[in-house]
N, C-alpha and C. Protein backbone atom coordinates (compact mmCIF):
# COMPACT_ATOMS: atom_id res chain seq x y z
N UNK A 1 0.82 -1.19 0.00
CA UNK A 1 0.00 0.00 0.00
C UNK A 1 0.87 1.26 0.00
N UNK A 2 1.97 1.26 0.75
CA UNK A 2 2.92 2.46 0.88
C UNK A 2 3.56 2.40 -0.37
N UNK A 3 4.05 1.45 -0.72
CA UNK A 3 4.78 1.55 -2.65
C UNK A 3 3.64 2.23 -3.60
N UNK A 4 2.49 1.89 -3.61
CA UNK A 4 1.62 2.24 -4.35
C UNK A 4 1.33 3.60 -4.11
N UNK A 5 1.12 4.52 -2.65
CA UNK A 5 1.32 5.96 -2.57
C UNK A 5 2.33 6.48 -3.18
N UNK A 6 3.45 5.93 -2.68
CA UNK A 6 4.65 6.87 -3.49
C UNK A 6 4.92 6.81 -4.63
N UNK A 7 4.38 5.72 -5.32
CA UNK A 7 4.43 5.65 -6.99
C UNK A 7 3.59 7.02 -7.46
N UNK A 8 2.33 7.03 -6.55
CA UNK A 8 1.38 8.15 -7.54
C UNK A 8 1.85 9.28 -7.62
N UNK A 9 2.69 9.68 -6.03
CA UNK A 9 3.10 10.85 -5.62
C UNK A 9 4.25 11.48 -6.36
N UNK A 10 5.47 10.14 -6.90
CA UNK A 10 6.54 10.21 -7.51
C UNK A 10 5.89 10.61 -8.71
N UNK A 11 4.71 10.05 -9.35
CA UNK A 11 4.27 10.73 -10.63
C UNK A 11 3.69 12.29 -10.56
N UNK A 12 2.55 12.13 -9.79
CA UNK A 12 2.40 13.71 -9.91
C UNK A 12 3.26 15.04 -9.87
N UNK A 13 4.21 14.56 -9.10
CA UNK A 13 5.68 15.34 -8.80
C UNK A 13 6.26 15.50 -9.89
N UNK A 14 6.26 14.69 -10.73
CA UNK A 14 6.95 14.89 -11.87
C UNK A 14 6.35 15.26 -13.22
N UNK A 15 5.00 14.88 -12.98
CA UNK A 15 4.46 15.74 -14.03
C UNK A 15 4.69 16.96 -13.72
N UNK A 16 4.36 18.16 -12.25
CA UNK A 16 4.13 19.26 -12.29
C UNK A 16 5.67 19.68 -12.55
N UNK A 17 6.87 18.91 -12.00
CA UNK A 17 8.06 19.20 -12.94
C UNK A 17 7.96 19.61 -14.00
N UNK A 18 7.71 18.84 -15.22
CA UNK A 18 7.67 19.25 -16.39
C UNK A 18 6.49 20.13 -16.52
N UNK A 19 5.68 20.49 -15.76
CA UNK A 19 4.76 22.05 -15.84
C UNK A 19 4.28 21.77 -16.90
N UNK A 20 3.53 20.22 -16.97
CA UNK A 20 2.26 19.79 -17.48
C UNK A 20 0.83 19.95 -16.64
N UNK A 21 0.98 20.55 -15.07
CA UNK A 21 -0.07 20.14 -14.06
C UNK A 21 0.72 21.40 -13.40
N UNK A 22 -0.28 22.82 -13.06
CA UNK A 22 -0.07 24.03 -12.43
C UNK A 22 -1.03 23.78 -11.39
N UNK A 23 -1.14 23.58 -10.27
CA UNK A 23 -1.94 23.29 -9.06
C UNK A 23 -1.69 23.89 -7.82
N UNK A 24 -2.27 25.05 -7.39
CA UNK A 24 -1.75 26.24 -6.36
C UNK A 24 -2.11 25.22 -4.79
N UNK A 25 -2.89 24.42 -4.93
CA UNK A 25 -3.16 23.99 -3.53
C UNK A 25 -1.76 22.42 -3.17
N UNK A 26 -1.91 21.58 -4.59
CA UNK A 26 -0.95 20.71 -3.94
C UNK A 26 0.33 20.88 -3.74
N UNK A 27 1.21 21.36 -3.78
CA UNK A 27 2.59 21.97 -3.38
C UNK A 27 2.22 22.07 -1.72
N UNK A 28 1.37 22.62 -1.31
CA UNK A 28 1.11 22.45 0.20
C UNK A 28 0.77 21.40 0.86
N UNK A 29 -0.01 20.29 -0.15
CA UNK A 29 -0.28 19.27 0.61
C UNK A 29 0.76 18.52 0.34
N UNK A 30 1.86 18.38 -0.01
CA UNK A 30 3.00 17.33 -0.24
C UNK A 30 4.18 18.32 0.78
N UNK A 31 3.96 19.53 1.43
CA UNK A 31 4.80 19.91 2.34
C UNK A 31 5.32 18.92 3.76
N UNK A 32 4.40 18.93 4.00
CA UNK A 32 3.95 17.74 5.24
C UNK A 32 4.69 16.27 5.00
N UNK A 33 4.38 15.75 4.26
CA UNK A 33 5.11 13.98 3.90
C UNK A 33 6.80 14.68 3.42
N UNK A 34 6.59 15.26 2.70
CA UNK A 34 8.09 15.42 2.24
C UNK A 34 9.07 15.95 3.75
N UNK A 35 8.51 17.01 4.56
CA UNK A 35 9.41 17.23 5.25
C UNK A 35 9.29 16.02 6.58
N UNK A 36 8.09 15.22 6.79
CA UNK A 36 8.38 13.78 7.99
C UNK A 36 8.88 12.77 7.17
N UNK A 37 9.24 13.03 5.70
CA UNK A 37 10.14 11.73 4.55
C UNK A 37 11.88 11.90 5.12
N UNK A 38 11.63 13.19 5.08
CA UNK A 38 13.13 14.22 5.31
C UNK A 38 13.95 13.80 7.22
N UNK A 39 13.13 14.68 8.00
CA UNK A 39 13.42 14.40 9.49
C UNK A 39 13.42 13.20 9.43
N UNK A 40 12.50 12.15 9.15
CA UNK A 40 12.27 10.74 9.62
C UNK A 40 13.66 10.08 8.76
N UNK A 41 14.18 10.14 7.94
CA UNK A 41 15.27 9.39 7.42
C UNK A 41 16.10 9.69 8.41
N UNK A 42 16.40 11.28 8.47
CA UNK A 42 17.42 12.18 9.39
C UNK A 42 17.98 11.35 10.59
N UNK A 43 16.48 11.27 11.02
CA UNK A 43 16.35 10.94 13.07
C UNK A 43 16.45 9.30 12.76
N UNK A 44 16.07 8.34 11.51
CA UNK A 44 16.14 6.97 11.68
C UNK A 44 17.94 6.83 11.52
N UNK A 45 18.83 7.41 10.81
CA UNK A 45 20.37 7.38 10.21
C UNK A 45 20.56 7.56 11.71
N UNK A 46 20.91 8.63 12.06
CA UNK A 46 21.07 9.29 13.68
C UNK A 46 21.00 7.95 14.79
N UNK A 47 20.06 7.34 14.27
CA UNK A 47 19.43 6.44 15.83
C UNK A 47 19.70 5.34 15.80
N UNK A 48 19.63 4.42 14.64
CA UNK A 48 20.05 2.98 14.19
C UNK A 48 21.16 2.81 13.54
N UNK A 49 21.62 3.33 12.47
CA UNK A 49 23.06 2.83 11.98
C UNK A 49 23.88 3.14 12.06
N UNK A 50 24.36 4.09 13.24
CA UNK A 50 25.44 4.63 13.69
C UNK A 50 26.49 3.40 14.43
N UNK A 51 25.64 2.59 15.20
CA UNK A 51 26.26 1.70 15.86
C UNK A 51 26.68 0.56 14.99
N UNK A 52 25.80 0.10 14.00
CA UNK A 52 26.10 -0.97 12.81
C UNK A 52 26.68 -0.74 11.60
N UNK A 53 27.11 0.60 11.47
CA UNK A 53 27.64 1.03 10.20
C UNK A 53 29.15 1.84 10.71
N UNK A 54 29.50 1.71 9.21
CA UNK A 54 30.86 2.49 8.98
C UNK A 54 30.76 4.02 9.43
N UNK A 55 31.69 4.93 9.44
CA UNK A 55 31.94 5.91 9.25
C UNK A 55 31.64 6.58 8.21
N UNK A 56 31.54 5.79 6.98
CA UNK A 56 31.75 6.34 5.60
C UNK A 56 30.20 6.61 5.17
N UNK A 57 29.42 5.39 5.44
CA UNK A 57 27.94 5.22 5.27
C UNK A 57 27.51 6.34 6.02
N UNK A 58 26.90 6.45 7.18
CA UNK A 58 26.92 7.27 8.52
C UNK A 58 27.08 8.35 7.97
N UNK A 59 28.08 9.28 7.64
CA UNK A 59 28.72 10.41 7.45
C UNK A 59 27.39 11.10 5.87
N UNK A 60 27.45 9.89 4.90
CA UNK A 60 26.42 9.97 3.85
C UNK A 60 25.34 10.30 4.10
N UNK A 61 24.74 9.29 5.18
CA UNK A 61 23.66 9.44 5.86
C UNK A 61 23.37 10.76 6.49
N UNK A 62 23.59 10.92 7.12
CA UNK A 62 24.15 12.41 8.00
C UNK A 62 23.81 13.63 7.09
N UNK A 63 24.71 13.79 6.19
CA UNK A 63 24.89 15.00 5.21
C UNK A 63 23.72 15.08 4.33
N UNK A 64 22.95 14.15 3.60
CA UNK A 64 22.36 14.16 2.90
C UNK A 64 20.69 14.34 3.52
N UNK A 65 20.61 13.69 4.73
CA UNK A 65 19.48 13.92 5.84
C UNK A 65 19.61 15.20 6.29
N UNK A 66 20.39 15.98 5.87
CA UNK A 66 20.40 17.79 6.73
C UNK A 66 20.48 18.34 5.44
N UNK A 67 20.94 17.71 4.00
CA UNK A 67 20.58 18.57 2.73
C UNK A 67 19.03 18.88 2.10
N UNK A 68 18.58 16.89 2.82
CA UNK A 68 17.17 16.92 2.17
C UNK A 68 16.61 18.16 3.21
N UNK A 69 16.60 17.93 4.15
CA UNK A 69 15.23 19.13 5.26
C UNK A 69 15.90 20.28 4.91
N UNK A 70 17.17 20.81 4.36
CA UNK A 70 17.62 22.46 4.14
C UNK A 70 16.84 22.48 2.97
N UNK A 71 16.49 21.78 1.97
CA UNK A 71 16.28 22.22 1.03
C UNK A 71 14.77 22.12 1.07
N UNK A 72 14.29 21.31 1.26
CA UNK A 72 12.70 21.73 1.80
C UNK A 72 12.64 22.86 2.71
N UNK A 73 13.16 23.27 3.40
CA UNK A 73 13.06 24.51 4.06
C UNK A 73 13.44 25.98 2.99
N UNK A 74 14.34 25.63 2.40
CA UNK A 74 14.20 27.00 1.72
C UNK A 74 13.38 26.76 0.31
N UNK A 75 12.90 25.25 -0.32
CA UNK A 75 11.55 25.53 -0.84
C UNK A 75 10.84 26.56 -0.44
N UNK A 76 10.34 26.21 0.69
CA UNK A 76 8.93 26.47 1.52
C UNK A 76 9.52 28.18 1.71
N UNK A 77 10.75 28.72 1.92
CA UNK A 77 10.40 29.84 2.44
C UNK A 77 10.73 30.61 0.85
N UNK A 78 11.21 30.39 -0.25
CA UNK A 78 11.00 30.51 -1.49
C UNK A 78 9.59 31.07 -1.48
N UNK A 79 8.54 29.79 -1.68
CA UNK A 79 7.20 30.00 -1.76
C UNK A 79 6.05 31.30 -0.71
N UNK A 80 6.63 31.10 0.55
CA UNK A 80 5.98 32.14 1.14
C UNK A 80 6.69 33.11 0.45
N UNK A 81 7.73 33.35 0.19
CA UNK A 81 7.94 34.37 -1.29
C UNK A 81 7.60 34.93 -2.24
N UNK A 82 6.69 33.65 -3.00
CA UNK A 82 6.10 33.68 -4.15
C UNK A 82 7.08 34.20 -5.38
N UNK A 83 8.33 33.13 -5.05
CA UNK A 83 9.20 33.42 -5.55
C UNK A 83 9.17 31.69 -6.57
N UNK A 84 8.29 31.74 -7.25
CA UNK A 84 7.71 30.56 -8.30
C UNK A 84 9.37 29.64 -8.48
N UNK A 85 10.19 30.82 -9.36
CA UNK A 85 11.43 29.74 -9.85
C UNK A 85 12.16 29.10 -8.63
N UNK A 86 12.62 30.10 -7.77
CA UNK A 86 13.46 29.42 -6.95
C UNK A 86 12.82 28.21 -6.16
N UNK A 87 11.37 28.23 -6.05
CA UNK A 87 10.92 27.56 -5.05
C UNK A 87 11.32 26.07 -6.04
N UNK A 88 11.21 26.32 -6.96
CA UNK A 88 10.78 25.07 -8.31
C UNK A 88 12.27 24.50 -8.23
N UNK A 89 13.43 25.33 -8.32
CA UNK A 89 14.80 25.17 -8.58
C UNK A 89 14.85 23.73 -7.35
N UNK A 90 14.59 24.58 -5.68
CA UNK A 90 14.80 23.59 -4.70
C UNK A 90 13.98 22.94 -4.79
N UNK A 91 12.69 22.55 -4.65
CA UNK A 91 12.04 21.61 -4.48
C UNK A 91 12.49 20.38 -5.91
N UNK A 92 13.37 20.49 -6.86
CA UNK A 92 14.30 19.34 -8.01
C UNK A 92 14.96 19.39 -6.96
N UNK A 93 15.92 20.03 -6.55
CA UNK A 93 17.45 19.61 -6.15
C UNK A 93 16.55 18.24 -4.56
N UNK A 94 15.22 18.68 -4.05
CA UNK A 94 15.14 18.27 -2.85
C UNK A 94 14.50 16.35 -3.13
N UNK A 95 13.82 17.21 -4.59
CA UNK A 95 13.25 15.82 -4.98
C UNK A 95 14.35 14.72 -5.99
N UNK A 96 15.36 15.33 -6.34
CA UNK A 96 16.87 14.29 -6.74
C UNK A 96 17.33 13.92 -5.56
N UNK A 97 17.42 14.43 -4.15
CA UNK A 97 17.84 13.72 -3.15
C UNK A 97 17.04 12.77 -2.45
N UNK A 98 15.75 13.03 -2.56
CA UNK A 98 15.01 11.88 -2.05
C UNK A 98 15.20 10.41 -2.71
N UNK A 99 15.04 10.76 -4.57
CA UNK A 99 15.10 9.75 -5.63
C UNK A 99 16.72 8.94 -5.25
N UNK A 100 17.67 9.74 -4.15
CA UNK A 100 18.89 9.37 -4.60
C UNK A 100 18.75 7.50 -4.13
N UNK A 101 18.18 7.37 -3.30
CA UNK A 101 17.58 5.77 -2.55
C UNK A 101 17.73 4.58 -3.89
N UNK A 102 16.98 5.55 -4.65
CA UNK A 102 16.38 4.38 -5.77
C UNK A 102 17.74 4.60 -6.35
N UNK A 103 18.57 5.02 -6.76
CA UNK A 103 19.82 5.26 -7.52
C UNK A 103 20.46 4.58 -6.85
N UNK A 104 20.89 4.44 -5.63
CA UNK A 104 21.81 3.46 -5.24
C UNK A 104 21.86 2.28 -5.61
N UNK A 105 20.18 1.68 -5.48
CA UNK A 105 19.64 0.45 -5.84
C UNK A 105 20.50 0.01 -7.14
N UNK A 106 20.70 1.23 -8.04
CA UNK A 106 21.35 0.99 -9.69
C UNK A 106 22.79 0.14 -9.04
N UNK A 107 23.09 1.07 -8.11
CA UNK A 107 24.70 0.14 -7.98
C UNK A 107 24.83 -0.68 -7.42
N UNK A 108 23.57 -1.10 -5.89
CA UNK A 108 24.07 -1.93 -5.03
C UNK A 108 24.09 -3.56 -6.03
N UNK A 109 22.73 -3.40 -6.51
CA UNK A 109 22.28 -4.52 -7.09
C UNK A 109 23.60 -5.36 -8.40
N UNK A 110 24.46 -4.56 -9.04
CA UNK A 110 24.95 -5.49 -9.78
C UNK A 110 26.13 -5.41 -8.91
N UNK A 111 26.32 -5.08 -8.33
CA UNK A 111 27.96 -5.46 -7.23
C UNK A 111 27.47 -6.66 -6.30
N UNK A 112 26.60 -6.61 -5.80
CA UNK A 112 26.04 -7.59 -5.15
C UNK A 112 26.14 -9.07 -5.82
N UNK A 113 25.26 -8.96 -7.24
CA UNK A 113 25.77 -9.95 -7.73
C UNK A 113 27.19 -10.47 -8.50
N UNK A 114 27.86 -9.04 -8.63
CA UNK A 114 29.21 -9.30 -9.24
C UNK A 114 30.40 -9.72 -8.11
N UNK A 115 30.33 -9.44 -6.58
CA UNK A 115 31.06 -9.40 -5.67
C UNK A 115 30.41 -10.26 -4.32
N UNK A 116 28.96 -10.71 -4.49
CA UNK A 116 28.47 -10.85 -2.96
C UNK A 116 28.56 -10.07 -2.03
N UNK A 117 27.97 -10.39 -0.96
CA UNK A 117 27.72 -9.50 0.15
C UNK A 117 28.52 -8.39 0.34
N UNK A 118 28.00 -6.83 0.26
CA UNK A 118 28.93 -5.68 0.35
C UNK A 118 29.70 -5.31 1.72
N UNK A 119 30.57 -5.29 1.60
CA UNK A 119 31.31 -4.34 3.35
C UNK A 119 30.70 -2.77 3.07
N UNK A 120 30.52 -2.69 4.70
CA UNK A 120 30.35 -1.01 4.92
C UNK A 120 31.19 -0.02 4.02
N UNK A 121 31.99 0.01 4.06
CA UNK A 121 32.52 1.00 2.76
C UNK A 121 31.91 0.56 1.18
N UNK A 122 31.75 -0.50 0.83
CA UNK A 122 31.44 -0.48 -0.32
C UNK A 122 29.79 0.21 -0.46
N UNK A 123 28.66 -0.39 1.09
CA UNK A 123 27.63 0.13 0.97
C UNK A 123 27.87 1.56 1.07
N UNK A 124 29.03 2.77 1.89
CA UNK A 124 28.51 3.62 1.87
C UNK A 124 29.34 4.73 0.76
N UNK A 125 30.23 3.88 0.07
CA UNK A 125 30.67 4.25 -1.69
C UNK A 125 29.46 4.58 -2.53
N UNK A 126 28.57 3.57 -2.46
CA UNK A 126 27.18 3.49 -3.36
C UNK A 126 25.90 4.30 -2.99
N UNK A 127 26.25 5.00 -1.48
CA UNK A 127 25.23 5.78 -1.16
C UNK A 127 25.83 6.94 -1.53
N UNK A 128 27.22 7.54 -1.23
CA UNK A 128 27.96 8.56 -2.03
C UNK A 128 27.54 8.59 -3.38
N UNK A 129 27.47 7.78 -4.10
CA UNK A 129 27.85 7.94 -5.60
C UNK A 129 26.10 8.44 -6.05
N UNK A 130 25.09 6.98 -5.28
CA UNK A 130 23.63 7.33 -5.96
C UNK A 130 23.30 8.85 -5.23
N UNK A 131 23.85 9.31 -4.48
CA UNK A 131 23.53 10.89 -4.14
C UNK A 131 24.29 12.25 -5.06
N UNK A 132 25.28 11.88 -5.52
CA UNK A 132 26.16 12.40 -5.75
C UNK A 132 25.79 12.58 -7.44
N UNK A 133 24.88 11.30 -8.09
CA UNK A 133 24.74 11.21 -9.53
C UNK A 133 23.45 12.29 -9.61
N UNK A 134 22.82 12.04 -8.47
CA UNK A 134 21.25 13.04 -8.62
C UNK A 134 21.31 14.13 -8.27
N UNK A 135 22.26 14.45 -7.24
CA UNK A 135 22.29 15.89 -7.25
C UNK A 135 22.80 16.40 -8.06
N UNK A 136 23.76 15.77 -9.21
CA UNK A 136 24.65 16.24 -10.37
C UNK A 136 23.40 16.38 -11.22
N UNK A 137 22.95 15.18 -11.41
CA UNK A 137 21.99 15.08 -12.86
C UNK A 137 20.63 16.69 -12.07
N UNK A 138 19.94 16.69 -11.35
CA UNK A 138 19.33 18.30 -11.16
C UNK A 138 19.47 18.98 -11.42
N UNK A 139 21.35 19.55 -11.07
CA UNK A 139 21.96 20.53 -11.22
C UNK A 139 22.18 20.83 -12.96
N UNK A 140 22.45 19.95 -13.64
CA UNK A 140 22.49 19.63 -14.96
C UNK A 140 21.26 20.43 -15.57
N UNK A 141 20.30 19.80 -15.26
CA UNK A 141 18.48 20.15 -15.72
C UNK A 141 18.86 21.29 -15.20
N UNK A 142 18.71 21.78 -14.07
CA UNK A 142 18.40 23.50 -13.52
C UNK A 142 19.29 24.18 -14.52
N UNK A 143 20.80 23.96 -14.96
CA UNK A 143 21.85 25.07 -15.79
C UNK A 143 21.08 24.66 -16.94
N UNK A 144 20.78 23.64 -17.41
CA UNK A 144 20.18 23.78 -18.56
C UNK A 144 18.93 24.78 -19.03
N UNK A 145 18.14 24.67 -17.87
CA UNK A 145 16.71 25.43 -18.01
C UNK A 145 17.31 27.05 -18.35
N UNK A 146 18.49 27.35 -17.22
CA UNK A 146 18.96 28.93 -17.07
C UNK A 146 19.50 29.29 -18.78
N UNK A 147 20.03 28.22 -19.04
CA UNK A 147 20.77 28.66 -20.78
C UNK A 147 19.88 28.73 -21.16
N UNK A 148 18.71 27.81 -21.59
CA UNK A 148 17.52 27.86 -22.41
C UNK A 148 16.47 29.45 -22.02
N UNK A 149 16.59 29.99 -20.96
CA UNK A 149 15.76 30.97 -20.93
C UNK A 149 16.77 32.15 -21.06
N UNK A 150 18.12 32.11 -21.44
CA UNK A 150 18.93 33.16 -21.77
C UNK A 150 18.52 33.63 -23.17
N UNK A 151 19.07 32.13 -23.45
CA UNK A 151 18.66 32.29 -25.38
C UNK A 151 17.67 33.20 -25.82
């Protein structure tokens, strides 16, 4: 039931990305899940895998759990702005860090089968990298959008 919410949610999100779907009320109702998606990873990294994990993982964990809630936070204060682009700019960079989960999946899965069971550094190499590819690939889309509206 929870896969099936976030599938719809991952879609609607991305339609209004591509600014096929202009909707003044839902941006507020996805404030709420996105920022207890955000703290709740934050406070679960913090509380459980500190003791069972590396340094390297941990540290990933850490940084990227205080990038996702900064950047929902200056969404949100963007928007009480009514500052349309910027809010749009962060809420990609916030929604490539959430997606970064599923990106790891890209790497854990064929090392797994190419190497067997991963050591802590290798799992927290692959949480570096699937964070590291999405916040690149955003940043990519956002400079792209800025050239395209220079032109």
């Amino acid at each position: 039931m929870m896969v099936a919410g976030v599938v719809v949610v991952d879609v609607i999100v991305m339609v209004m990305i591509m600014g096929v779907v202009r909707h003044r009320g839902f941006p507020c109702l996805m404030m709420k899940p996105a920022h207890d998606t955000g703290s709740g990873v934050a406070i679960f990294m913090c509380l459980s895998l500190h003791g069972v994990s590396g340094w390297f993982k941990s540290l990933a964990a850490y940084i990227f759990s205080a990038a996702q809630i900064l950047t929902l936070f200056l969404a949100l204060h963007a928007i009480l702005r009514r500052d349309i682009a910027r809010h749009r700019a962060w809420m990609i960079r916030a929604f490539a860090i959430g997606l970064a989960v599923s990106t790891m999946r890209a790497f854990f899965i064929p090392a797994y089968f190419l190497f067997g069971i991963p050591n802590d550094f290798t799992i927290g190499l692959g949480m570096w990298v699937g964070f590291l590819v999405n916040i690149a690939a955003a940043e990519c889309l956002l400079w792209r959008e800025r050239v395209k509206s220079r032109a």
